[in-house]
Protein backbone atom coordinates (compact mmCIF):
# COMPACT_ATOMS: atom_id res chain seq x y z
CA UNK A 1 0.00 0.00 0.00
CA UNK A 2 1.58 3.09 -0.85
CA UNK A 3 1.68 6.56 0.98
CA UNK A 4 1.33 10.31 -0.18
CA UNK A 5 5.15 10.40 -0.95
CA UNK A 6 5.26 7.70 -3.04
CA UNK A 7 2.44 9.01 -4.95
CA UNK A 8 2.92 12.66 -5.17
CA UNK A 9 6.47 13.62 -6.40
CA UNK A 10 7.52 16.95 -6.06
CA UNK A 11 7.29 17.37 -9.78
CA UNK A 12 3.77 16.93 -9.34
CA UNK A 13 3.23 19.86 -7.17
CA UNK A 14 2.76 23.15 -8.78
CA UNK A 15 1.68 27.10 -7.00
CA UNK A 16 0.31 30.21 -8.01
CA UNK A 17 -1.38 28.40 -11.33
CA UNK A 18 -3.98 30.57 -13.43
CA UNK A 19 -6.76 29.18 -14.46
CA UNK A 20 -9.96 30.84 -16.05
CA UNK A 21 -12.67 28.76 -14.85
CA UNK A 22 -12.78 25.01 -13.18
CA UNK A 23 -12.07 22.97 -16.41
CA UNK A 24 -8.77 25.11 -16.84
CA UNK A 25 -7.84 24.36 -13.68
CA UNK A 26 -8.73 20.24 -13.37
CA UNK A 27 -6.66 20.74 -16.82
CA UNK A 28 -3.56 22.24 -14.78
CA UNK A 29 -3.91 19.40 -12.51
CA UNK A 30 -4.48 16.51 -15.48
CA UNK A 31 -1.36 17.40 -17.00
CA UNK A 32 1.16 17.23 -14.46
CA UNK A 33 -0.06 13.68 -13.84
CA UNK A 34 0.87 13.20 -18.00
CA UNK A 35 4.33 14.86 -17.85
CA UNK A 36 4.45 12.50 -14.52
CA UNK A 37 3.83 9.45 -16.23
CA UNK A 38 0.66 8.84 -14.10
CA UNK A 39 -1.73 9.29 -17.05
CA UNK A 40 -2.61 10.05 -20.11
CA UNK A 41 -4.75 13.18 -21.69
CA UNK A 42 -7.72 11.26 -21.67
CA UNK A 43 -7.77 10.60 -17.72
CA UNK A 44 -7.93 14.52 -17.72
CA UNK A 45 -11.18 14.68 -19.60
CA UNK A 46 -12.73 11.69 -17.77
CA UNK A 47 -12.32 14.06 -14.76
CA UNK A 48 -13.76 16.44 -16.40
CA UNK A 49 -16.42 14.30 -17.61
CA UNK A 50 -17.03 13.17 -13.95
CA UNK A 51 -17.75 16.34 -12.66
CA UNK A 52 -20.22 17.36 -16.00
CA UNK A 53 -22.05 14.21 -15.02
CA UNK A 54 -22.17 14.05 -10.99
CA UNK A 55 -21.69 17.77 -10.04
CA UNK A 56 -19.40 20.13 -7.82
CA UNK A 57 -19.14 16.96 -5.08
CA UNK A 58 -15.33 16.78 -5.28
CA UNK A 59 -15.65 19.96 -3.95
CA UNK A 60 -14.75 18.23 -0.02
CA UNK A 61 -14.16 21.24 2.04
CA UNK A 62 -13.81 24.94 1.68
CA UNK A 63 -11.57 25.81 -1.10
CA UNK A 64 -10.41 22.14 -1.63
CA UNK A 65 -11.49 20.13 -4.92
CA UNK A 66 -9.97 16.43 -5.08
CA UNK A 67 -10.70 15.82 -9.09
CA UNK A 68 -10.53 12.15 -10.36
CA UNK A 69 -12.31 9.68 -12.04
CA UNK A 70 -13.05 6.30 -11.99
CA UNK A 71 -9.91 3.99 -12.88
CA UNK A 72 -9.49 3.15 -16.52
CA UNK A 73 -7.01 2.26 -19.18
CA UNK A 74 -6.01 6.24 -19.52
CA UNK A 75 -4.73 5.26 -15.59
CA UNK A 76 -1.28 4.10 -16.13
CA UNK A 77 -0.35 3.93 -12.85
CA UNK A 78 -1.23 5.07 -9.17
CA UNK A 79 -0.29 8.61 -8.90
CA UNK A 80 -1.45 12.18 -7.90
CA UNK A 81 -0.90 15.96 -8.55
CA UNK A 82 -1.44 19.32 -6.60
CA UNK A 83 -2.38 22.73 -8.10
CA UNK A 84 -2.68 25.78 -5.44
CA UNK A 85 -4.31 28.86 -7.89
CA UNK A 86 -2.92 32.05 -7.60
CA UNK A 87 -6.80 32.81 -8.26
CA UNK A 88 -9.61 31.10 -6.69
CA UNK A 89 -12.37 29.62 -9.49
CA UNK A 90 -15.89 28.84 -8.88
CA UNK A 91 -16.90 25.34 -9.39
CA UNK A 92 -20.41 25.75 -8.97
CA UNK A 93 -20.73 24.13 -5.40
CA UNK A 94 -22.72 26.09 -3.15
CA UNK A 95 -20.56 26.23 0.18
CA UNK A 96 -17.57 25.29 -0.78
CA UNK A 97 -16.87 27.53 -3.48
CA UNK A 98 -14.48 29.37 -4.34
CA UNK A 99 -11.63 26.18 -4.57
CA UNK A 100 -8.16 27.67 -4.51
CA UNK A 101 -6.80 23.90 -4.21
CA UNK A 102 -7.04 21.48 -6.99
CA UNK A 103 -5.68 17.94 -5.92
CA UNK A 104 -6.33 15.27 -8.38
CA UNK A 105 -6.02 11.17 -8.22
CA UNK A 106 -5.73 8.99 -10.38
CA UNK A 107 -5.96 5.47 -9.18
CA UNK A 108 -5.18 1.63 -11.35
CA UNK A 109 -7.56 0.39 -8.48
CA UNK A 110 -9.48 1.26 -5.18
CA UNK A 111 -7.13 -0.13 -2.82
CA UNK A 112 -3.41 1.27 -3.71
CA UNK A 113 -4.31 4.50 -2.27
CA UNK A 114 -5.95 4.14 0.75
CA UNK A 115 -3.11 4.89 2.82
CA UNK A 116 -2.60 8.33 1.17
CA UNK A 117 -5.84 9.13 1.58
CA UNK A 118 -5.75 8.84 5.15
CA UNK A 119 -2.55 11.05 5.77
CA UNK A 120 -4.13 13.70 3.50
CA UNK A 121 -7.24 13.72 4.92
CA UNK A 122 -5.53 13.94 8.14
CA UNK A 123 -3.12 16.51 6.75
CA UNK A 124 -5.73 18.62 5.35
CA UNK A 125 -8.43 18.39 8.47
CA UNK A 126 -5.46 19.96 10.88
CA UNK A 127 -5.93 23.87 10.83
CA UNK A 128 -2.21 24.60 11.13
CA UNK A 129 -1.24 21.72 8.66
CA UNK A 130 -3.48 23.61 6.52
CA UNK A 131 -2.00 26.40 6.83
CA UNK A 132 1.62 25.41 6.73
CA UNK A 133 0.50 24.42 3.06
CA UNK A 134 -1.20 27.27 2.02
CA UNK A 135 1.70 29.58 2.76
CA UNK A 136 4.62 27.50 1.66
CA UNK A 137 6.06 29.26 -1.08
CA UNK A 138 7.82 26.55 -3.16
CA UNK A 139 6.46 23.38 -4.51
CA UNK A 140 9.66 21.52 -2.91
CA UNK A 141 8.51 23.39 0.79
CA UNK A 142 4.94 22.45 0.48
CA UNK A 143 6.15 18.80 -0.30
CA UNK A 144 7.86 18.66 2.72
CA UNK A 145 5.33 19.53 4.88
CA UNK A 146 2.86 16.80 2.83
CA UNK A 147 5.37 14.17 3.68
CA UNK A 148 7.39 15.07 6.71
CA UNK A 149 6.21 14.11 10.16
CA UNK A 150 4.53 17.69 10.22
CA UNK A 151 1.73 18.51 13.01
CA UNK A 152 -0.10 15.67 14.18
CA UNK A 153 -4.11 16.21 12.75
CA UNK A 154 -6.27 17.53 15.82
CA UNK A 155 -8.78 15.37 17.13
CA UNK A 156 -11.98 15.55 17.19
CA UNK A 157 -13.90 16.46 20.13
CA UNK A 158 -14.66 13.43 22.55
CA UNK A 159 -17.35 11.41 21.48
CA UNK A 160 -20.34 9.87 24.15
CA UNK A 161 -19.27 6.91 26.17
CA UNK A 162 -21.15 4.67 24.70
CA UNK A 163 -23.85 2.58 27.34
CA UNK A 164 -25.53 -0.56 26.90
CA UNK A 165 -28.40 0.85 25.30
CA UNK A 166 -26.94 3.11 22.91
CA UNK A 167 -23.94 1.38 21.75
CA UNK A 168 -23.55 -0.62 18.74
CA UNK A 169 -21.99 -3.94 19.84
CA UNK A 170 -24.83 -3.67 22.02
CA UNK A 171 -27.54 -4.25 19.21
CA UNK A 172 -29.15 -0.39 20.24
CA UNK A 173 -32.60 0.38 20.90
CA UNK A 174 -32.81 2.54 17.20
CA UNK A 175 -33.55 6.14 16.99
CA UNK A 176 -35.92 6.70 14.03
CA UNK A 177 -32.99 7.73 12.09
CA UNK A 178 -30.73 4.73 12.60
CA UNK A 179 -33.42 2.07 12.01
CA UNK A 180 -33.68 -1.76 13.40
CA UNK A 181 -30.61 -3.36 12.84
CA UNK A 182 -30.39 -7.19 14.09
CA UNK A 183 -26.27 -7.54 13.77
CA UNK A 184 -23.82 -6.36 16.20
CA UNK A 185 -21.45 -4.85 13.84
CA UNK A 186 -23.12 -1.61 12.25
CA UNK A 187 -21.99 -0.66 8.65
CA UNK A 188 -21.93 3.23 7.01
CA UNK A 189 -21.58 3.59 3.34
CA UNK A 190 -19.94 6.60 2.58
CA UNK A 191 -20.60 7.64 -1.65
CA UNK A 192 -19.18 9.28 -4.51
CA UNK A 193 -19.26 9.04 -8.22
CA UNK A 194 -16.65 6.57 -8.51
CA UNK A 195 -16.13 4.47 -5.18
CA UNK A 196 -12.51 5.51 -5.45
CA UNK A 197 -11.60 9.28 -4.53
CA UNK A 198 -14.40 11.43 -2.23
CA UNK A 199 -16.20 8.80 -0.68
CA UNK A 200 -13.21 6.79 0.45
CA UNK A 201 -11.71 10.61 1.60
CA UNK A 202 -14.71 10.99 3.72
CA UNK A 203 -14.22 7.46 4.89
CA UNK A 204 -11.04 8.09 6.81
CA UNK A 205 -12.78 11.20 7.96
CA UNK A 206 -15.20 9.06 9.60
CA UNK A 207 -12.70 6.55 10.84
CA UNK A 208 -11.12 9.36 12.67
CA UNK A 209 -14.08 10.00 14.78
CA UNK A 210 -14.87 6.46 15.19
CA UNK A 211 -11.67 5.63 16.61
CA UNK A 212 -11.89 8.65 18.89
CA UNK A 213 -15.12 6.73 20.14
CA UNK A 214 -13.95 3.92 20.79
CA UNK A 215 -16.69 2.65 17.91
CA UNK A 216 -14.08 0.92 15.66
CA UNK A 217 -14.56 -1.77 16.97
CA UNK A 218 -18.88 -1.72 16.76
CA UNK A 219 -19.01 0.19 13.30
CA UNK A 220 -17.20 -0.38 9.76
CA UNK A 221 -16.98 2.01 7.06
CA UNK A 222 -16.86 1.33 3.56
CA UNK A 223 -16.57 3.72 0.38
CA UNK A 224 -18.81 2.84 -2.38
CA UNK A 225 -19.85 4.57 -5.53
CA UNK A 226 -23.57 5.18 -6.02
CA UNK A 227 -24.30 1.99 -8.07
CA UNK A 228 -22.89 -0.14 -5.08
CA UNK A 229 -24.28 2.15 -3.12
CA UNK A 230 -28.09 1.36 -3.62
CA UNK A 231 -27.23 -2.35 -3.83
CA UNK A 232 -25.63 -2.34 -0.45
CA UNK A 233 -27.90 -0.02 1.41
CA UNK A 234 -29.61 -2.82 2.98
CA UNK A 235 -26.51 -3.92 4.73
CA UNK A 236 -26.13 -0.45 6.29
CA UNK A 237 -27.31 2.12 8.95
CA UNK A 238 -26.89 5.24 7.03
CA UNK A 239 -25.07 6.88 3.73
CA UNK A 240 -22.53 9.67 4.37
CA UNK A 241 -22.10 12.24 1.20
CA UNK A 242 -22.09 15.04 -0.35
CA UNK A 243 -25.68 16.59 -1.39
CA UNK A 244 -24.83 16.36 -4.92
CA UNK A 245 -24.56 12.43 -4.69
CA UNK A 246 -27.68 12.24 -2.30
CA UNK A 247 -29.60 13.75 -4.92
CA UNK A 248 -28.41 11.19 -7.17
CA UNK A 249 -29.08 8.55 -4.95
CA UNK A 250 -32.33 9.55 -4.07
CA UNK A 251 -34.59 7.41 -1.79
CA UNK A 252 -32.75 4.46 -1.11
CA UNK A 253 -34.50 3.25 2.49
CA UNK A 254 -32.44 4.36 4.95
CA UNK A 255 -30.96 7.87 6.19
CA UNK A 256 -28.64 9.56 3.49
CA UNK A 257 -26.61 11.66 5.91
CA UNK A 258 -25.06 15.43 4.18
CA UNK A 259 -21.53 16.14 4.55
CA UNK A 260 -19.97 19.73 3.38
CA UNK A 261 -16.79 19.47 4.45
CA UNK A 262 -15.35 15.96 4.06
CA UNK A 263 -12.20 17.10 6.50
CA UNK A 264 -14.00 18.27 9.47
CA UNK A 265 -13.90 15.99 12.01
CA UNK A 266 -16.29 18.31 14.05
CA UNK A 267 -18.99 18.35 10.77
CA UNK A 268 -18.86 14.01 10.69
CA UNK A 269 -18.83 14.23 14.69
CA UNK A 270 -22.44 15.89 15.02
CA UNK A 271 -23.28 13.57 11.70
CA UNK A 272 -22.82 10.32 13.59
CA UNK A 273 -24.34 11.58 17.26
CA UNK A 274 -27.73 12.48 14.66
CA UNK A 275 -27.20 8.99 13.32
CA UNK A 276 -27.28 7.43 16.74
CA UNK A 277 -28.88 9.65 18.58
CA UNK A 278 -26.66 10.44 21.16
């Protein structure tokens, strides 16, 4: 499995990039994963295609998009790119807009990258992390805060100790919002477009939480795309996305749960104490 290092070179790290509007700037990120050897042209268009067909949802947070597509034979091998605009651009997403980031994925498969995607969502959810990467003012001093040790991510606030009744292990007495649920170990779907980039981004988010908790142990997560999605939502408690992909989904049974900002611990927090009631 590898980490961010291994699949964001320096090379693939560019600042202060125009762009005139979101295409031009998906298009800045696209081709630094072709002169990387990542990709080809056409993995650029597929993520622009992507967001033509889904919406604004790789919009995660405030001034963050995380463009990419679903893995295909323009994918020629596991790698990733990152664009800070000297301008911000409007992608059409209506909190998160204006994006002054642009990091884009491109992934042979859904499992290479999970270990990346943890230490950037991590990286990106800490305020002064955050920071540190806004202001560094090469692409070789922004690397190294990506892929030093860097400031540990903050955690999220303390979640409820669980008790018998509420916890999941437990088999809890359901809220209206969680729904019966016979098994002991609870599952949450998190959803995107492709089952590969957002939804498994939002995943770690939630992991984060969990594990503050102490829920690993009663709840899994998985990342799904929207197909899967609706075939797995029996299996599951609730759906955690973005309201451009609950639209899409649309009534599949069971709570679809809106995230905005797929790095705030704090946002998924008061999503899973609505969840559970608690």
């Amino acid at each position: 499995m590898e980490d961010l290092k291994d699949l964001l070179p320096v090379e693939a790290v560019r600042l202060d990039v125009r762009a005139a509007d979101w295409r031009e700037a998906i298009g800045a990120a696209g081709r630094l994963m072709v002169e990387t050897g990542a990709t080809t042209d056409e993995y650029t268009r597929e993520m622009v295609a992507n967001v033509e067909e889904n919406g604004p949802y790789i919009v995660i947070a405030p001034g963050v998009a995380f463009a990419h597509s679903r893995p295909s034979p323009a994918v020629l091998t596991t790698g990733m790119s990152w664009v800070r605009l000297a301008e911000p651009v409007e992608f059409g997403h209506e909190s998160n807009d204006p994006v002054t980031l642009v990091v884009a994925l491109a992934a042979k498969d859904s499992a290479a990258h999970t270990s990346a995607m943890a230490s950037l969502a991590r990286l990106l959810g800490n305020p002064d992390t955050a920071a540190a990467l806004a202001a560094a003012p090469t692409p070789e001093a922004l690397h190294a805060v990506l892929t030093g040790d860097g400031a540990e991510a903050s955690e999220p606030s303390a979640g409820p100790e669980p008790s018998a009744a509420s916890k999941p292990s437990a088999a809890p007495e359901p809220s209206a919002a969680s729904g019966p649920r016979a098994a002991s170990l609870h599952k949450i779907l998190t959803v995107c477009g492709n089952g590969v980039g957002t939804s498994l981004f939002l995943k770690n988010t939630l992991e984060q939480v969990l594990d503050r908790w102490g829920w690993s142990r009663f709840v899994t997560v998985e990342a799904t795309d929207t197909i899967s999605a609706k075939g797995k939502a029996s299996e599951a408690v609730a759906l955690l996305t973005s309201r451009e992909i609950a639209r899409t989904l649309g009534d599949v049974g069971l709570p679809v749960k809106v995230v905005q900002d797929f790095t705030s611990t704090a946002e998924v927090d008061a999503v899973l104490r609505d969840t559970y009631d608690v």
